[in-house]
Protein backbone atom coordinates (compact mmCIF):
# COMPACT_ATOMS: atom_id res chain seq x y z
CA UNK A 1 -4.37 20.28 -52.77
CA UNK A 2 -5.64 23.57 -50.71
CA UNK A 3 -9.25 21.26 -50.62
CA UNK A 4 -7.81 18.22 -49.84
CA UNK A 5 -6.16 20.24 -46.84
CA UNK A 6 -9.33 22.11 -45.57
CA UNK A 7 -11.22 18.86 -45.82
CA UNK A 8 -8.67 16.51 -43.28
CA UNK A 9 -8.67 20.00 -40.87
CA UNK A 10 -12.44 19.58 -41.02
CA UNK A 11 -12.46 16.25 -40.30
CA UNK A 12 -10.19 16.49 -37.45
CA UNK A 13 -11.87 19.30 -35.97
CA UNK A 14 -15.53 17.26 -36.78
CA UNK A 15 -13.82 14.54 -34.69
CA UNK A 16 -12.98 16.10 -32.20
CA UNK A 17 -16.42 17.78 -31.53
CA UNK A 18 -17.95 14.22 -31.88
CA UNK A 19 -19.69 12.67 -29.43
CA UNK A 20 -18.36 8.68 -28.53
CA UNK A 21 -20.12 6.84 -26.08
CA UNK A 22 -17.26 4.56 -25.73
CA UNK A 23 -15.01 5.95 -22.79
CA UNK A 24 -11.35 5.38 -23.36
CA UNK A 25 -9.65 3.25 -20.43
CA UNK A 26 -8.68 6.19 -18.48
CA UNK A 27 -11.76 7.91 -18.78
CA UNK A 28 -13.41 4.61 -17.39
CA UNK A 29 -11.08 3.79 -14.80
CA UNK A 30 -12.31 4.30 -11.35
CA UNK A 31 -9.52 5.83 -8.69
CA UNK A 32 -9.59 3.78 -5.22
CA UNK A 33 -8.86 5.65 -2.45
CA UNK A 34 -8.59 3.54 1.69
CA UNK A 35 -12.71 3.63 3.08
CA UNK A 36 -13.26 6.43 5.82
CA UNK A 37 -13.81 3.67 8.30
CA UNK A 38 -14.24 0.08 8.66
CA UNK A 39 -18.31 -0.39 9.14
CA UNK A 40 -19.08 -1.31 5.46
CA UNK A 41 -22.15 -2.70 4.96
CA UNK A 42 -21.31 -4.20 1.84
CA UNK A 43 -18.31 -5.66 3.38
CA UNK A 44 -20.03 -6.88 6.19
CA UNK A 45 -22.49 -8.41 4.28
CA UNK A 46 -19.77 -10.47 2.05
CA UNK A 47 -18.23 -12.10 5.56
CA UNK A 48 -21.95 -12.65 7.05
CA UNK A 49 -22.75 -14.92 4.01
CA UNK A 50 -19.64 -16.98 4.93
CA UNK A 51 -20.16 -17.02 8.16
CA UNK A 52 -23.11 -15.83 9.81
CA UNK A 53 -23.57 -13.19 12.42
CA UNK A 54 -20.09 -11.65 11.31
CA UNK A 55 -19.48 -7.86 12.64
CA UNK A 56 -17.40 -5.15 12.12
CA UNK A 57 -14.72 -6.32 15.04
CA UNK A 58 -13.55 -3.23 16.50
CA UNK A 59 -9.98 -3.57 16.77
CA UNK A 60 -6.96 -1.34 18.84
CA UNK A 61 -3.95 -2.23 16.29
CA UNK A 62 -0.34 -2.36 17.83
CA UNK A 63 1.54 -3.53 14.59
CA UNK A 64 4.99 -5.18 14.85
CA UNK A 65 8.16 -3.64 12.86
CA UNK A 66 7.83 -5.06 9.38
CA UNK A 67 4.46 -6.51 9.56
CA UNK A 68 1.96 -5.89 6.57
CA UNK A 69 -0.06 -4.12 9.06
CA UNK A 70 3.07 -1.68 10.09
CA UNK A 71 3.42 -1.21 6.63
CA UNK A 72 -0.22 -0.40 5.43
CA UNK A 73 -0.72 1.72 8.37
CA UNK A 74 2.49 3.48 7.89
CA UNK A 75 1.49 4.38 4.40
CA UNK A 76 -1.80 5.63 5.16
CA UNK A 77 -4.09 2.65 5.16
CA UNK A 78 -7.03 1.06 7.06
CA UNK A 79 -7.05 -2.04 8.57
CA UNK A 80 -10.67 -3.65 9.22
CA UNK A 81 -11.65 -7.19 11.42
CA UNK A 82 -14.57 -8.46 10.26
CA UNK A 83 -16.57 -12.14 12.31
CA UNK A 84 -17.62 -13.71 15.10
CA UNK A 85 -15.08 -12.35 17.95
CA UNK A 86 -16.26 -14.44 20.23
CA UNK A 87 -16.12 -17.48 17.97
CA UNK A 88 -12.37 -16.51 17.04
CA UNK A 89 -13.47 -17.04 13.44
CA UNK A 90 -13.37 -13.84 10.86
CA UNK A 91 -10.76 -12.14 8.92
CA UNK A 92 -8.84 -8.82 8.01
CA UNK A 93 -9.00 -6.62 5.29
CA UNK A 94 -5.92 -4.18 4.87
CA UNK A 95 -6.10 -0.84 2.36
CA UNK A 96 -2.97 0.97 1.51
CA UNK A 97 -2.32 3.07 -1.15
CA UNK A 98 0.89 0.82 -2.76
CA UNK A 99 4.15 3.05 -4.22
CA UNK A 100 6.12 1.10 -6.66
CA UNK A 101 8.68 0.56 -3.28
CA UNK A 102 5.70 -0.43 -0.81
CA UNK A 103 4.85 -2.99 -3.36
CA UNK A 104 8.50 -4.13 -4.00
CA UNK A 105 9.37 -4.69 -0.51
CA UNK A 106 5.86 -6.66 0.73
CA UNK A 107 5.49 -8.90 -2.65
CA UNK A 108 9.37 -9.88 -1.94
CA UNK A 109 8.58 -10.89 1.56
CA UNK A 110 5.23 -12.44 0.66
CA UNK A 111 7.51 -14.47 -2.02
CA UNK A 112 10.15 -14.91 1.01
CA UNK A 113 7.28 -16.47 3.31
CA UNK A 114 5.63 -18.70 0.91
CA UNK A 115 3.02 -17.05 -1.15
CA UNK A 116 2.50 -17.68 -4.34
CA UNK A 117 1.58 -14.94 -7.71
CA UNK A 118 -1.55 -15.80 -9.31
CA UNK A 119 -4.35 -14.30 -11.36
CA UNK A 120 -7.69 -13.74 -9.67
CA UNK A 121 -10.23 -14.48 -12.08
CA UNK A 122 -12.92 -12.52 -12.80
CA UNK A 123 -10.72 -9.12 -11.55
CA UNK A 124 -8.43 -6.96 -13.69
CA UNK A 125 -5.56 -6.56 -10.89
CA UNK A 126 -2.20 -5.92 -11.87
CA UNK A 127 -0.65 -8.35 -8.89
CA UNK A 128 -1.60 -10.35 -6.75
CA UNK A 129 -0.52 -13.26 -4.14
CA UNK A 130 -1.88 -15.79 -2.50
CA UNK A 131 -1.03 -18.21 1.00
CA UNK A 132 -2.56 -21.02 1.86
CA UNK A 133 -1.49 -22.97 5.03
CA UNK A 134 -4.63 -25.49 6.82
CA UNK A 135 -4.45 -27.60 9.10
CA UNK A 136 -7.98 -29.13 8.69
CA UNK A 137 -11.11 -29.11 6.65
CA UNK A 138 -12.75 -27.09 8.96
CA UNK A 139 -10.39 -23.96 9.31
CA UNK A 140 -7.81 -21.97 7.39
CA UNK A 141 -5.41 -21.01 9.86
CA UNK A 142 -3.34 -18.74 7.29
CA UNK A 143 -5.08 -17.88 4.36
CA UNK A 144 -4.01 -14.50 2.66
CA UNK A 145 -4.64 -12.58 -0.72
CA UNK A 146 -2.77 -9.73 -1.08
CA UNK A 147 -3.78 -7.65 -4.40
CA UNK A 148 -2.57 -4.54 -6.11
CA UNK A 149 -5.13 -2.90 -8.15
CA UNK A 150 -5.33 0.29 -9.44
CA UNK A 151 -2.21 1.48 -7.26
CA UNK A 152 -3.91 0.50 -4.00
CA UNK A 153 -3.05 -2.75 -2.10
CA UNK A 154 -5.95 -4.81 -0.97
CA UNK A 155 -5.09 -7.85 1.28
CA UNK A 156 -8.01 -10.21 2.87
CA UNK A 157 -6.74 -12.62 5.44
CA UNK A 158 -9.25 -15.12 7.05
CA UNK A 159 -9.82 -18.27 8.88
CA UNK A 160 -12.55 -20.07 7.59
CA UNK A 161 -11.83 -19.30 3.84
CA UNK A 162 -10.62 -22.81 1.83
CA UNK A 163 -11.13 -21.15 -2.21
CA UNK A 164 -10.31 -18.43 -3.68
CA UNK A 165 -13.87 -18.63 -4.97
CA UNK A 166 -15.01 -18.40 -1.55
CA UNK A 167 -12.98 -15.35 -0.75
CA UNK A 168 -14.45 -13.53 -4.31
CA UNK A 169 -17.26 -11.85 -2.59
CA UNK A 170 -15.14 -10.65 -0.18
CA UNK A 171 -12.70 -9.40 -2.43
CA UNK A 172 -15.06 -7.37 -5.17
CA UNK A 173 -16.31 -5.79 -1.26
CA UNK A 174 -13.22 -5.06 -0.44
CA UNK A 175 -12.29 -3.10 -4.22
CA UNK A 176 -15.94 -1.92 -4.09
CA UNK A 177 -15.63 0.04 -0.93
CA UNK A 178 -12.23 1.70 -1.81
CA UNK A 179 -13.88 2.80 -5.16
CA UNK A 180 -13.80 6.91 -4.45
């Protein structure tokens, strides 16, 4: 009995000590954090391919009461225009981090005003919405992805987006530059 004791306290210590080149989920989970600042090359890049010459649109944000921009601001986010100002053609990117009641209150008002939940292929988010109004084939004139992901809420808006597959380059940007 004392052996078969001293040899499962060996082989818990021996396991313990081991080396496993498998990380767990938490070990492998990145934390995202909102960017430092809107000029993201990456993110830049993912709008230029969609429509080209797209900037980083310097923007002086007055949100209304309510908004999701109020509301990402308010919490400590970043919000980021990214296209052709002079063409009136681009799109938004919002970061916030996303508290259980941040989350609560915007996904019940997305719900409110028409979006819809869905699963992005292709990402692991734990939420995420979606609003599609056009007018034409041409232009988007609300099209909206709001995401949570890792306790941060990503939402891409745009104008010239019709897919969700167009908007996936835009989107792993987006995650990719709040990865800390």
């Amino acid at each position: 009995m004392r052996l078969l004791f001293l040899f499962l306290a060996a082989g818990l210590l021996l396991s313990g000590c081991s080396s496993n080149d498998t990380p767990t989920s938490k070990e492998s989970a990145v934390s995202l954090t909102v960017p430092d600042s809107c000029e993201i090359a990456d993110v830049v890049a993912a709008f230029d391919e969609q429509v080209e010459g797209s900037a980083y649109v310097p923007t002086d944000w007055q949100p209304a009461e309510g908004t999701d921009l109020e509301s990402a601001l308010s919490a400590g986010g970043l919000a980021c225009s990214y296209g052709i100002q002079v063409a009136e053609v681009g799109g938004t990117i919002l970061w916030a981090p996303a508290s259980d009641e941040l989350w609560a209150t915007r996904s019940a008002d997305w719900i409110k005003f028409g979006q819809s939940a869905m699963d992005l292929e292709g990402f692991e988010e734990d939420a995420a919405f979606i609003k599609q109004d056009g007018t034409s084939a041409d232009e988007m004139h609300v099209w909206t992805i709001n995401l949570l992901i890792d306790g941060m809420w990503i939402q891409v808006s745009a104008t010239f987006l019709q897919t969700v597959e167009e908007a996936n380059p835009i989107i792993q940007a987006a995650i990719e530059a709040a990865k800390f």
